[in-house]
C-alpha atoms as a PDB file:
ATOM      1  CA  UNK A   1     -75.984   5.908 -28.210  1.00  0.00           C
ATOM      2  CA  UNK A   2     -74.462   7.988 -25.663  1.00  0.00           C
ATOM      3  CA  UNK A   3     -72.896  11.430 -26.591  1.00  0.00           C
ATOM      4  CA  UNK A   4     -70.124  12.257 -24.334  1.00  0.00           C
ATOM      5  CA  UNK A   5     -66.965  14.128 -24.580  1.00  0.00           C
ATOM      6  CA  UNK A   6     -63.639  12.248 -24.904  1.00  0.00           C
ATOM      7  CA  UNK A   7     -61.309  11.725 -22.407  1.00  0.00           C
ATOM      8  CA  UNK A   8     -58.366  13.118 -24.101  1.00  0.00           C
ATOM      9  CA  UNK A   9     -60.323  16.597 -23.972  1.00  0.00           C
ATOM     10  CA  UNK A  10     -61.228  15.993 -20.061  1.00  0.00           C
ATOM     11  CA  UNK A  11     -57.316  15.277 -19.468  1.00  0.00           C
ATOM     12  CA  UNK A  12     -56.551  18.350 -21.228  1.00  0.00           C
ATOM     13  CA  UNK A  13     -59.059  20.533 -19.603  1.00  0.00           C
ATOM     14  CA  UNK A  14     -57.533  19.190 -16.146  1.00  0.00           C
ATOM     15  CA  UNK A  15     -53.844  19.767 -16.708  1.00  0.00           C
ATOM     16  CA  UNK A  16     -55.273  23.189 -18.313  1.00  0.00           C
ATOM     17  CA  UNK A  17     -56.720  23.796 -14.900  1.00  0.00           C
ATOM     18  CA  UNK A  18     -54.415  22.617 -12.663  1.00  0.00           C
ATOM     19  CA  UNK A  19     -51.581  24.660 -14.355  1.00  0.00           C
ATOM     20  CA  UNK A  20     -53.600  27.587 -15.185  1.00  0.00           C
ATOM     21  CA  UNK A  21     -51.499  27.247 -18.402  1.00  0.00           C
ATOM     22  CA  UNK A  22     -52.526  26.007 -21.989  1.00  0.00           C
ATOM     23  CA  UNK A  23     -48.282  25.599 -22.752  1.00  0.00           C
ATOM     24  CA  UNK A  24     -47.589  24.071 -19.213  1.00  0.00           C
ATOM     25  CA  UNK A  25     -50.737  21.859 -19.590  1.00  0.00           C
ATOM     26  CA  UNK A  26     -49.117  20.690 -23.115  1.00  0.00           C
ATOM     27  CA  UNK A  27     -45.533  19.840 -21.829  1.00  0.00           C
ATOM     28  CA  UNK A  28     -47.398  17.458 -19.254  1.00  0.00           C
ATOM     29  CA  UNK A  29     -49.224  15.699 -21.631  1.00  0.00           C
ATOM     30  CA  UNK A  30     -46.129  15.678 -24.739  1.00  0.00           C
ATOM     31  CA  UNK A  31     -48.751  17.272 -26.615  1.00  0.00           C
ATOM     32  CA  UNK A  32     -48.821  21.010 -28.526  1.00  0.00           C
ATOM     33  CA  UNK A  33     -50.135  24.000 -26.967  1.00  0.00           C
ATOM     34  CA  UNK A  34     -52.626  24.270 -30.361  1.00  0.00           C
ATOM     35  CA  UNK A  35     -53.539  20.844 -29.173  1.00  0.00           C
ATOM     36  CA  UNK A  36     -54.392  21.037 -25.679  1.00  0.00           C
ATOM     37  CA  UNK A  37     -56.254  24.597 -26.852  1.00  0.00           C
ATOM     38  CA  UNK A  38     -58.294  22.747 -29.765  1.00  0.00           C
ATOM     39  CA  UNK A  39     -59.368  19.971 -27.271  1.00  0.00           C
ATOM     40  CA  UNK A  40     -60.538  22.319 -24.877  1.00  0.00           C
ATOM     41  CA  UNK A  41     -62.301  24.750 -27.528  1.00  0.00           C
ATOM     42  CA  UNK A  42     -63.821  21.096 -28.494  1.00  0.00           C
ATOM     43  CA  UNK A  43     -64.516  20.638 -24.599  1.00  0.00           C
ATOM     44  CA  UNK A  44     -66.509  23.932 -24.025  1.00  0.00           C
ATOM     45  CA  UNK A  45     -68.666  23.714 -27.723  1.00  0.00           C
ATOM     46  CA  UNK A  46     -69.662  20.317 -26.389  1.00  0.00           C
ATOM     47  CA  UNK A  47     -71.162  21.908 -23.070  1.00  0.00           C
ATOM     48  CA  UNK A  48     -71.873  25.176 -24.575  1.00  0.00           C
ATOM     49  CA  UNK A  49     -69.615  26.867 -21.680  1.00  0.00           C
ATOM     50  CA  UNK A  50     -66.888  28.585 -21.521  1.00  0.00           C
ATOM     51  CA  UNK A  51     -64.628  27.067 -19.055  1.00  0.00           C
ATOM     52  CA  UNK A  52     -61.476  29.853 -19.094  1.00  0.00           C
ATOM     53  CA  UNK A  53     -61.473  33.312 -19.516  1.00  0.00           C
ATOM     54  CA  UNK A  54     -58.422  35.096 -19.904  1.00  0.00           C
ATOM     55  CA  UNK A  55     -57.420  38.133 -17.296  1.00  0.00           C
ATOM     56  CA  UNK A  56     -54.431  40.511 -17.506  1.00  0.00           C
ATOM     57  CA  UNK A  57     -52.559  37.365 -19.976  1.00  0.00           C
ATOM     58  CA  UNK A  58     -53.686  34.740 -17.248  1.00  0.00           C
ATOM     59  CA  UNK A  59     -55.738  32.227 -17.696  1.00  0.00           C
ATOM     60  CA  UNK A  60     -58.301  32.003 -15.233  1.00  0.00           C
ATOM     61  CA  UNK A  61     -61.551  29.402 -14.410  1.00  0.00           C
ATOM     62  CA  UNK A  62     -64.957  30.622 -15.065  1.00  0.00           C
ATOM     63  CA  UNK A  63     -67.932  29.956 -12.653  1.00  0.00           C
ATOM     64  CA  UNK A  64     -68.449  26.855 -14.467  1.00  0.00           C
ATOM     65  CA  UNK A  65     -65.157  25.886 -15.248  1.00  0.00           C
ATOM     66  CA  UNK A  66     -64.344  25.616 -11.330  1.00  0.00           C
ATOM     67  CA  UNK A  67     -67.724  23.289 -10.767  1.00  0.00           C
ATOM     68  CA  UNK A  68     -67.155  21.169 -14.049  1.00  0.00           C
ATOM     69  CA  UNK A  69     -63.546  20.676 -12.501  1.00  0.00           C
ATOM     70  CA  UNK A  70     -64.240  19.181  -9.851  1.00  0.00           C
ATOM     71  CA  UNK A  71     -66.540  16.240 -11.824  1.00  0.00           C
ATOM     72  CA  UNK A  72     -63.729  15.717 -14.402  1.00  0.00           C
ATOM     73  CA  UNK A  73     -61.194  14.911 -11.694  1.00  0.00           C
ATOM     74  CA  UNK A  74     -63.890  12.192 -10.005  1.00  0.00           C
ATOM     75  CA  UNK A  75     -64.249  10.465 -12.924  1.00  0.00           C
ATOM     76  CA  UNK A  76     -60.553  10.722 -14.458  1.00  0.00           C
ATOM     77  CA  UNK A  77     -59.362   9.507 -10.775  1.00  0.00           C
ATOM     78  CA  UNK A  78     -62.132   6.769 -11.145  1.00  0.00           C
ATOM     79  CA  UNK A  79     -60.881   5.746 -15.008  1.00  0.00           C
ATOM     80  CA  UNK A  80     -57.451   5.386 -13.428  1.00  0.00           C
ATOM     81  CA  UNK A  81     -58.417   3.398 -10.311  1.00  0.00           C
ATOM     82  CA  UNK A  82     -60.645   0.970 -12.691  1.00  0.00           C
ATOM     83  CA  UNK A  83     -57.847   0.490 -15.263  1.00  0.00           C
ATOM     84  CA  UNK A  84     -55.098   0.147 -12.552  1.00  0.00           C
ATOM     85  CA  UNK A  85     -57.970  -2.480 -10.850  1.00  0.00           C
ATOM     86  CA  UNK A  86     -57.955  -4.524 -14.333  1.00  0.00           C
ATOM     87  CA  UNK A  87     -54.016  -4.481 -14.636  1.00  0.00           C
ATOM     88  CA  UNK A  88     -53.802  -6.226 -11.514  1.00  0.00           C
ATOM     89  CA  UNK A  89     -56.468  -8.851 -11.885  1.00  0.00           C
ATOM     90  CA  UNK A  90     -55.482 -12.283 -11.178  1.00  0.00           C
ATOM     91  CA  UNK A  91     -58.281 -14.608 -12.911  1.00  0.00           C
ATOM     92  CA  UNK A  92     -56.862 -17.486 -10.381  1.00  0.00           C
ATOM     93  CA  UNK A  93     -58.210 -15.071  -7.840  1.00  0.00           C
ATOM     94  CA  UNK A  94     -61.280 -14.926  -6.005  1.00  0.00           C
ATOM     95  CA  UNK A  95     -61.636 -11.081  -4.749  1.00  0.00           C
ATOM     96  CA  UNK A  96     -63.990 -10.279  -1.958  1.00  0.00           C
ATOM     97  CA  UNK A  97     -64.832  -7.038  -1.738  1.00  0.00           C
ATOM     98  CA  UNK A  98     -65.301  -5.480   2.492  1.00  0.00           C
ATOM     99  CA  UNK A  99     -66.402  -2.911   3.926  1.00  0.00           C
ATOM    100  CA  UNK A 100     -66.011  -2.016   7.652  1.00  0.00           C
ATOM    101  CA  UNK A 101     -66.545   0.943  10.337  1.00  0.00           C
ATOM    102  CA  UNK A 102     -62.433   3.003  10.390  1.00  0.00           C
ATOM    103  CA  UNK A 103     -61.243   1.592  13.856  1.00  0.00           C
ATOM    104  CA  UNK A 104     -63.297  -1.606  14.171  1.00  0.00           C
ATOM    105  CA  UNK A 105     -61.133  -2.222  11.183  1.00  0.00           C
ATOM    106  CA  UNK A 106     -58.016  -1.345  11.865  1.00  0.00           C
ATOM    107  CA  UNK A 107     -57.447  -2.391  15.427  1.00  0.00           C
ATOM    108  CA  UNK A 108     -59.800  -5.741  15.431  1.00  0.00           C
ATOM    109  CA  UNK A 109     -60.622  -7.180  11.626  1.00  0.00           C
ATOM    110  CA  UNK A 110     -56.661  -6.274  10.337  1.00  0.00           C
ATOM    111  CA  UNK A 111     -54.781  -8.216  12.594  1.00  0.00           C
ATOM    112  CA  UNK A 112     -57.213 -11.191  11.821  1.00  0.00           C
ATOM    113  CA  UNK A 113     -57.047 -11.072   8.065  1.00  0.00           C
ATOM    114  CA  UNK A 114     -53.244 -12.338   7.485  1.00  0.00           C
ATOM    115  CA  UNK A 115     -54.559 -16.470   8.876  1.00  0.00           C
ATOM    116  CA  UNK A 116     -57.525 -16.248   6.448  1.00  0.00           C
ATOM    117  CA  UNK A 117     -55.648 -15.581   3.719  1.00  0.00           C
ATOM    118  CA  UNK A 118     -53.044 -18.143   4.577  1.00  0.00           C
ATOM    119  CA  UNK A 119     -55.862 -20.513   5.059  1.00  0.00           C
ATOM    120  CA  UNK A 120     -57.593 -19.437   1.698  1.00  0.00           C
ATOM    121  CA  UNK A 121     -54.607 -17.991  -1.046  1.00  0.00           C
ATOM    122  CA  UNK A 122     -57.113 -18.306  -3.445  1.00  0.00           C
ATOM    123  CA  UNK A 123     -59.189 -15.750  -2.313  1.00  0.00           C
ATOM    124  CA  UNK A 124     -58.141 -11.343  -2.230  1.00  0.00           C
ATOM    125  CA  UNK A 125     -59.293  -9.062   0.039  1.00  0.00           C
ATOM    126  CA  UNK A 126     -60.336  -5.431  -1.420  1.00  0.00           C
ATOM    127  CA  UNK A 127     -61.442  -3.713   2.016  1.00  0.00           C
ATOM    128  CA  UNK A 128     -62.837  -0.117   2.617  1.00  0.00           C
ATOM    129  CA  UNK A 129     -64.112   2.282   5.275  1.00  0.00           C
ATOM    130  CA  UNK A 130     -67.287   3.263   5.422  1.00  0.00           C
ATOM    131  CA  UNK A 131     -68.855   5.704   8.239  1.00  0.00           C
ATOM    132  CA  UNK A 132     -72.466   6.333   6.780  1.00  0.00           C
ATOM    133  CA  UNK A 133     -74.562   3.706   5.772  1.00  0.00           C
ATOM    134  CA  UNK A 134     -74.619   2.432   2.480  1.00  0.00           C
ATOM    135  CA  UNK A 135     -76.614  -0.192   0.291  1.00  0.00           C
ATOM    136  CA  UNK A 136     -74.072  -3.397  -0.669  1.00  0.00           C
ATOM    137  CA  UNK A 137     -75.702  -4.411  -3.435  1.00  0.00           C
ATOM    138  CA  UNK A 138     -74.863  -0.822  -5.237  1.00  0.00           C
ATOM    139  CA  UNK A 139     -71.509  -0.387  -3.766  1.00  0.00           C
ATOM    140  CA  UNK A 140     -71.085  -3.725  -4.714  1.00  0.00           C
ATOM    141  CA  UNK A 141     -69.580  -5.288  -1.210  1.00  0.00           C
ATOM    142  CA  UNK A 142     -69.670  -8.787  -0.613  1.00  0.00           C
ATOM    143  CA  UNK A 143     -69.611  -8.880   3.208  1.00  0.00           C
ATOM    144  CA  UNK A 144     -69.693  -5.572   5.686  1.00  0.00           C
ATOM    145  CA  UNK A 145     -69.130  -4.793   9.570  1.00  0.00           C
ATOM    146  CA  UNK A 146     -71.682  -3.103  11.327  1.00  0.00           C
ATOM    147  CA  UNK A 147     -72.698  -1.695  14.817  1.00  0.00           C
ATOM    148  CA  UNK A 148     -76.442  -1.622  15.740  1.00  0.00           C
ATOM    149  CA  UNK A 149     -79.517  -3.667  16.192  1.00  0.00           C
ATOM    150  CA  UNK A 150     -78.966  -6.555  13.762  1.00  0.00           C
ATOM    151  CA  UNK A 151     -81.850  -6.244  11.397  1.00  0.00           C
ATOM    152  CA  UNK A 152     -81.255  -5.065   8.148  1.00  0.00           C
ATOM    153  CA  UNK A 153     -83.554  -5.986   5.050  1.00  0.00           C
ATOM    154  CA  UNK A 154     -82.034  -7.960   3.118  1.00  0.00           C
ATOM    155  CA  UNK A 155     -78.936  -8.578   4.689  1.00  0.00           C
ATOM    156  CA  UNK A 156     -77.935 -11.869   7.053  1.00  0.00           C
ATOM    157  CA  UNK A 157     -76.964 -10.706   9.552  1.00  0.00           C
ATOM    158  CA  UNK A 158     -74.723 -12.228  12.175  1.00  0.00           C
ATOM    159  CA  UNK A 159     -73.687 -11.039  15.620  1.00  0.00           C
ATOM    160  CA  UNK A 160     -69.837 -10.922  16.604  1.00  0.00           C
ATOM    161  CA  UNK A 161     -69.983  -9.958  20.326  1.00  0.00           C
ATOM    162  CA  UNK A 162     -71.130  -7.082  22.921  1.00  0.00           C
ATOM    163  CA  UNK A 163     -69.586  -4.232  23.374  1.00  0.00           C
ATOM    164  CA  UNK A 164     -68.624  -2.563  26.743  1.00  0.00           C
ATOM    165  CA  UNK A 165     -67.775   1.480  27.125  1.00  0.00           C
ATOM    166  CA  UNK A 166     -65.938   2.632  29.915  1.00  0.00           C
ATOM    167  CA  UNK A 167     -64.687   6.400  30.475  1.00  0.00           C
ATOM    168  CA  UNK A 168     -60.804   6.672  30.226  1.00  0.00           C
ATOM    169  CA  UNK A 169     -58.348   9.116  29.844  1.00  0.00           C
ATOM    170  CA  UNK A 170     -54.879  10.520  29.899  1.00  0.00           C
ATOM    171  CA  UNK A 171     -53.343   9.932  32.963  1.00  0.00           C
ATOM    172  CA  UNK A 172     -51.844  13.466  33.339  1.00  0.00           C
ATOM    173  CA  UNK A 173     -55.422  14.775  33.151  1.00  0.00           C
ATOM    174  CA  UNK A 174     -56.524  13.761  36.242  1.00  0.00           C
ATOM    175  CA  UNK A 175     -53.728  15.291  38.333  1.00  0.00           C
ATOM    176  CA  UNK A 176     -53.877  12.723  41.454  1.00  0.00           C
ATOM    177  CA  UNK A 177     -57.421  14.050  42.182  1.00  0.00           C
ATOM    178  CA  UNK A 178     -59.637  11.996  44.173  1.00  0.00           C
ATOM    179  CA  UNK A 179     -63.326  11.848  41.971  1.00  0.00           C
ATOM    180  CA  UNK A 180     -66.226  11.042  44.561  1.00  0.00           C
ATOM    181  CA  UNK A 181     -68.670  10.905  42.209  1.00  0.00           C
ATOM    182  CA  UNK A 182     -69.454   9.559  38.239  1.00  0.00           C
ATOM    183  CA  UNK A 183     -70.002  13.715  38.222  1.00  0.00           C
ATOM    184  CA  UNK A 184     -67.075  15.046  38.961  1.00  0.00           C
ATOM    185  CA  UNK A 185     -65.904  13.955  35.395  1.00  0.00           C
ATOM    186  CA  UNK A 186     -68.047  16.911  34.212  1.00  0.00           C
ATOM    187  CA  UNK A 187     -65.649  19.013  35.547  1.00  0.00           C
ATOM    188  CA  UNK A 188     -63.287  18.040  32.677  1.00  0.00           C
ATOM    189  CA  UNK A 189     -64.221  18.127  28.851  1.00  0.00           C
ATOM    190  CA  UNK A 190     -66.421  15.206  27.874  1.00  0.00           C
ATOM    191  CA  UNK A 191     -65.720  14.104  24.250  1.00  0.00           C
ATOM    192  CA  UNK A 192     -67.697  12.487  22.140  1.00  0.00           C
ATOM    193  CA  UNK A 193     -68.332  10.082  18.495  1.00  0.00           C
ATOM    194  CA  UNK A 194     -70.422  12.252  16.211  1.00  0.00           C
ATOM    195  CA  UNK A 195     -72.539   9.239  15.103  1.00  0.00           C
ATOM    196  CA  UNK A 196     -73.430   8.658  18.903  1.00  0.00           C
ATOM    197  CA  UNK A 197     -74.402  12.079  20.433  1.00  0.00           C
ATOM    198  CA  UNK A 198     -76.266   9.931  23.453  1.00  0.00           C
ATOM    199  CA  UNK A 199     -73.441   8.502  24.548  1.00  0.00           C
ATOM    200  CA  UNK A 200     -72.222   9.771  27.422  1.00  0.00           C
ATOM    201  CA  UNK A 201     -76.257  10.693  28.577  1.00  0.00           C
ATOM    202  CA  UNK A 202     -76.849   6.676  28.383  1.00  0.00           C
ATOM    203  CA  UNK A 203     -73.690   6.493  30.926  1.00  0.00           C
ATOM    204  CA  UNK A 204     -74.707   8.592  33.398  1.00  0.00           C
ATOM    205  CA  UNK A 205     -78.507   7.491  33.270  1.00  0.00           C
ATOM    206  CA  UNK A 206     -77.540   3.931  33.840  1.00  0.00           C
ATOM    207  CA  UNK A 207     -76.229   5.073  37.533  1.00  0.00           C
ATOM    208  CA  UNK A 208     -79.889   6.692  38.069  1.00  0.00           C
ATOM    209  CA  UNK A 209     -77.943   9.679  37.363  1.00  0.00           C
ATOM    210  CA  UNK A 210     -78.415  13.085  35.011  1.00  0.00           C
ATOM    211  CA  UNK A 211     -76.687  16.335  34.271  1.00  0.00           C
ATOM    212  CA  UNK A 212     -76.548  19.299  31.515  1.00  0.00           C
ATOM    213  CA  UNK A 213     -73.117  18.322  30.884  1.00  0.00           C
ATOM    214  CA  UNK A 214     -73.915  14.670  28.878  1.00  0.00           C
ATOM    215  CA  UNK A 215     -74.239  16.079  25.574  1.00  0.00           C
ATOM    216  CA  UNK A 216     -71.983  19.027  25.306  1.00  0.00           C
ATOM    217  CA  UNK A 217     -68.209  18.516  24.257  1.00  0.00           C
ATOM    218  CA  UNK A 218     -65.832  18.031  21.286  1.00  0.00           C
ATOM    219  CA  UNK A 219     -67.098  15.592  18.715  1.00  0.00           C
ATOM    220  CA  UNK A 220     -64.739  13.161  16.478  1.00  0.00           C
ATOM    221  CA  UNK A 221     -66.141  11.287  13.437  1.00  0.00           C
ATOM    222  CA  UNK A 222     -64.164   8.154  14.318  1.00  0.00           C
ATOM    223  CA  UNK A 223     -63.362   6.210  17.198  1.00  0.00           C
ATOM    224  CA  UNK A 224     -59.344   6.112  15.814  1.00  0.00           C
ATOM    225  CA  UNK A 225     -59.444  10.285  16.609  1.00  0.00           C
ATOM    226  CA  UNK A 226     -61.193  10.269  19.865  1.00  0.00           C
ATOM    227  CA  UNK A 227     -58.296   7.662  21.269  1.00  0.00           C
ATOM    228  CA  UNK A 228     -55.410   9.992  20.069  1.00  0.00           C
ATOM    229  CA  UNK A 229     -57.538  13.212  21.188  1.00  0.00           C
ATOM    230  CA  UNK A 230     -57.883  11.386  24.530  1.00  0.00           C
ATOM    231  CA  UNK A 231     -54.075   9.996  24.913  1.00  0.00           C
ATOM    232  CA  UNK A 232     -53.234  13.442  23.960  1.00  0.00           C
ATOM    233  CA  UNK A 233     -54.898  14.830  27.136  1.00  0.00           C
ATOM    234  CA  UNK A 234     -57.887  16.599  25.046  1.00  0.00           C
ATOM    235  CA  UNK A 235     -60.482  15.166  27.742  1.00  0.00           C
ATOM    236  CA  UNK A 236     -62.573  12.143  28.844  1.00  0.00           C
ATOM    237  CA  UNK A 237     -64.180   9.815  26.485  1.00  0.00           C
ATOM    238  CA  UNK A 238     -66.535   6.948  26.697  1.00  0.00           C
ATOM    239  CA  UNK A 239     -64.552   4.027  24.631  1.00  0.00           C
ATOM    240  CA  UNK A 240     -65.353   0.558  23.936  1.00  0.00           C
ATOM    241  CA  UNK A 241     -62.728  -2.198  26.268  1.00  0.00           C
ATOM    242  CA  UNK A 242     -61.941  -3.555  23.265  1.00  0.00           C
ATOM    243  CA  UNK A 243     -60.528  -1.421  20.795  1.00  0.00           C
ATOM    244  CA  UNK A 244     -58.333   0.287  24.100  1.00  0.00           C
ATOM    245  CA  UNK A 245     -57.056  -2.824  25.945  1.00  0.00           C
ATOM    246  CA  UNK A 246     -53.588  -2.409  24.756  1.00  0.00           C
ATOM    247  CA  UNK A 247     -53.706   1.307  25.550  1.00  0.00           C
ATOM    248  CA  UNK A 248     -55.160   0.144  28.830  1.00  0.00           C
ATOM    249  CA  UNK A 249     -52.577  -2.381  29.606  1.00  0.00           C
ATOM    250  CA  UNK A 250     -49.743  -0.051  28.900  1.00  0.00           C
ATOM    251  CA  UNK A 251     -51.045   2.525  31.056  1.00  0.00           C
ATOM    252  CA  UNK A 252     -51.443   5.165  28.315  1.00  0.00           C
ATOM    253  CA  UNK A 253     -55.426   5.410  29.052  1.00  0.00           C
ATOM    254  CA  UNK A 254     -56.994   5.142  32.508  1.00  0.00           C
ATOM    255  CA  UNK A 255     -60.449   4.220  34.002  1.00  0.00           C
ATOM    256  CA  UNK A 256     -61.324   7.404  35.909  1.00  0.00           C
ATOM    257  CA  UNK A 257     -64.302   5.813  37.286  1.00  0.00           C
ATOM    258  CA  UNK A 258     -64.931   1.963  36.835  1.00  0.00           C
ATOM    259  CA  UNK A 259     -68.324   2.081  35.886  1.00  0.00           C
ATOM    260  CA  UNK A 260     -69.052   0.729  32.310  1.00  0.00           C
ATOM    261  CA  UNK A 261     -71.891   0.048  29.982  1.00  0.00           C
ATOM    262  CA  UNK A 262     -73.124  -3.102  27.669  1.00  0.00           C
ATOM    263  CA  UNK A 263     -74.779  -1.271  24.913  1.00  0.00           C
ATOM    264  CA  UNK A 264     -77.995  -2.919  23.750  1.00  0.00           C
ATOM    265  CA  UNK A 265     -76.283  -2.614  20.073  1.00  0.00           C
ATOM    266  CA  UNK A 266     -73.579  -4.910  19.174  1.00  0.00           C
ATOM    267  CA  UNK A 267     -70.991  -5.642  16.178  1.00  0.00           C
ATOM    268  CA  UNK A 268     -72.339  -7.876  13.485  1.00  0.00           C
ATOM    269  CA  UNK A 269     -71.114  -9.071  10.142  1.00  0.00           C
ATOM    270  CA  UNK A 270     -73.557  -8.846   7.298  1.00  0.00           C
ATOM    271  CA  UNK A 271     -73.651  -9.175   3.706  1.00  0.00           C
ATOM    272  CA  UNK A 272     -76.774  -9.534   1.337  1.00  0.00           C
ATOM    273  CA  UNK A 273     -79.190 -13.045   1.734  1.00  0.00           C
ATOM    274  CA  UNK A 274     -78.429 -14.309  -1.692  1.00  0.00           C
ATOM    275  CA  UNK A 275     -74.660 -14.552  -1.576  1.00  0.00           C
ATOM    276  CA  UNK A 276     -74.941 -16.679   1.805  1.00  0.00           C
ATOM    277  CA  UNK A 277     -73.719 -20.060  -0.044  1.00  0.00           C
ATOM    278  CA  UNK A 278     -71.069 -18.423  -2.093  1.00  0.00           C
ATOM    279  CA  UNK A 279     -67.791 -20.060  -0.946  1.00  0.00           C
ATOM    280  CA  UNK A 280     -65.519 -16.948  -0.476  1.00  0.00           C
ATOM    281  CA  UNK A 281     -68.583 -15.030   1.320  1.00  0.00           C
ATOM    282  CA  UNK A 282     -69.209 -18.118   3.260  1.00  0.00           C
ATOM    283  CA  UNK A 283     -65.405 -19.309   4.642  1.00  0.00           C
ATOM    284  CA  UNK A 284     -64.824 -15.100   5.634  1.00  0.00           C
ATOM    285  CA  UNK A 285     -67.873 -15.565   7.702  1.00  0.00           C
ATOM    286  CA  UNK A 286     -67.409 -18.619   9.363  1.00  0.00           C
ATOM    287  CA  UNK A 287     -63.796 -17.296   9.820  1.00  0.00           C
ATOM    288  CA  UNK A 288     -64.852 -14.350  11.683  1.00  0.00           C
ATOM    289  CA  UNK A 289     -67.507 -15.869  13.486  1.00  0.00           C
ATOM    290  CA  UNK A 290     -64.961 -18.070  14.989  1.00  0.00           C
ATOM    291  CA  UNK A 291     -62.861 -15.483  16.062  1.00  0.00           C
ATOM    292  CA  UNK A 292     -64.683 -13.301  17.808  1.00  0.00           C
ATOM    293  CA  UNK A 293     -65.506 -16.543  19.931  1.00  0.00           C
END
């Protein structure tokens, strides 16, 4: 059996915390102050810590009050998101859960997803972000977008196209001036993605070219803040064509130099080998696969 402390003392440790007040705390939660104090007496005998201290009539956190607040709030914010998940279960539903990289998500896989679900109203999407690598079976996702080599264990992996970087910015940035070389971009700040430091080295090494210059710059964690740091002037970036082609086609980003690169990587969609004849799993993939054709 597990022994665990109750969530009406982690509630009232919270709104304890948050308010810095046992009486504020209680007015929250339509409970007495000798309440909320009781459960959080309970709260610290259970942990054999003292979570407050009082200082000058203020309540304060202790050392380990301000670590063990941090916990509470994960897993009260998790309680809520699981009940609020449950209320809004539809057992005539068929959810399949997503994952995908920030922008390939929100510039190519959203505008995609409204047909599917015409197609297949039987079937909900529940779609998140993910940056970092992650393991599908314990995150539980169904089917996931990434960019590499294509070989994952486990996984089926299937690939959606190329991708091609060219360097664009701002069109104020350049001024008018004439660039004779790949270079002369140097001159100007190079930007970067954090998760691919090589970048802009790979770029200038596929012209037989090298300089000190390829690896130093500002670095963005997603491709969605290097556009707006680049249409904001911030410096050149190396982008793929096509998450940019509208921003190229209204003139907002321009091709300093026309020079781009096919990345040995690619875009892929995966998800793990034994869900490959599940229906939902199997009509999103076929979906996608056909339109990235």
């Amino acid at each position: 059996m597990r022994y665990l402390p109750s969530i009406a003392a982690m509630q009232c440790f919270e709104a304890a915390a948050r308010h810095l007040s046992f009486t504020r705390a209680a007015d929250e939660l339509s409970l007495t102050q000798s309440a909320v104090s009781k459960q959080v007496a309970q709260l610290e005998s259970f942990l054999n810590r003292k979570l407050f201290r009082r200082v000058r009539r203020s309540l304060c956190l202790t050392p380990e009050g301000a670590i063990y607040i941090g916990e509470v709030r994960k897993i009260l914010t998790q309680l809520e998101m699981s009940s609020q998940y449950i209320m809004s279960y539809n057992s005539h539903l068929d959810v399949l859960k997503i994952a995908t990289l920030p922008t390939f998500g929100s510039r190519w896989l959203t505008p995609r997803l409204t047909a599917f679900l015409d197609r297949h109203p039987h079937i909900s999407l529940d779609c998140c972000e993910k940056v970092e690598s992650f393991d599908l079976d314990k995150e539980g996702i169904d089917i996931a977008f990434f960019y590499g080599h294509g070989s994952w264990p486990g996984l089926e992996c299937h690939r959606l196209f190329d991708e091609e970087v060219v360097p664009v910015c701002a069109p104020v940035l350049l001024n008018s001036q004439a660039l004779d070389s790949p270079l002369d971009l140097t001159r100007y700040r190079l930007l970067h993605l954090s998760t691919r430091p090589q970048a802009w080295h790979d770029w200038f090494a596929s012209q037989s070219l090298t300089t000190e210059h390829s690896y130093q710059g500002n670095r963005f964690e997603t491709f969605h803040m290097l556009i707006r740091s680049t249409m904001a002037g911030a410096g050149i970036a190396l982008l793929p064509r096509f998450l940019i082609e509208d921003e190229l086609a209204r003139g907002e980003l321009v091709m300093p130099w026309s020079h781009s690169l096919i990345s040995a990587n690619g875009y892929y969609l995966a998800y793990p080998e034994r869900l490959g004849e599940v229906e939902k799993v199997r009509l999103f993939a076929d979906y996608v696969m056909q339109s990235s054709h």
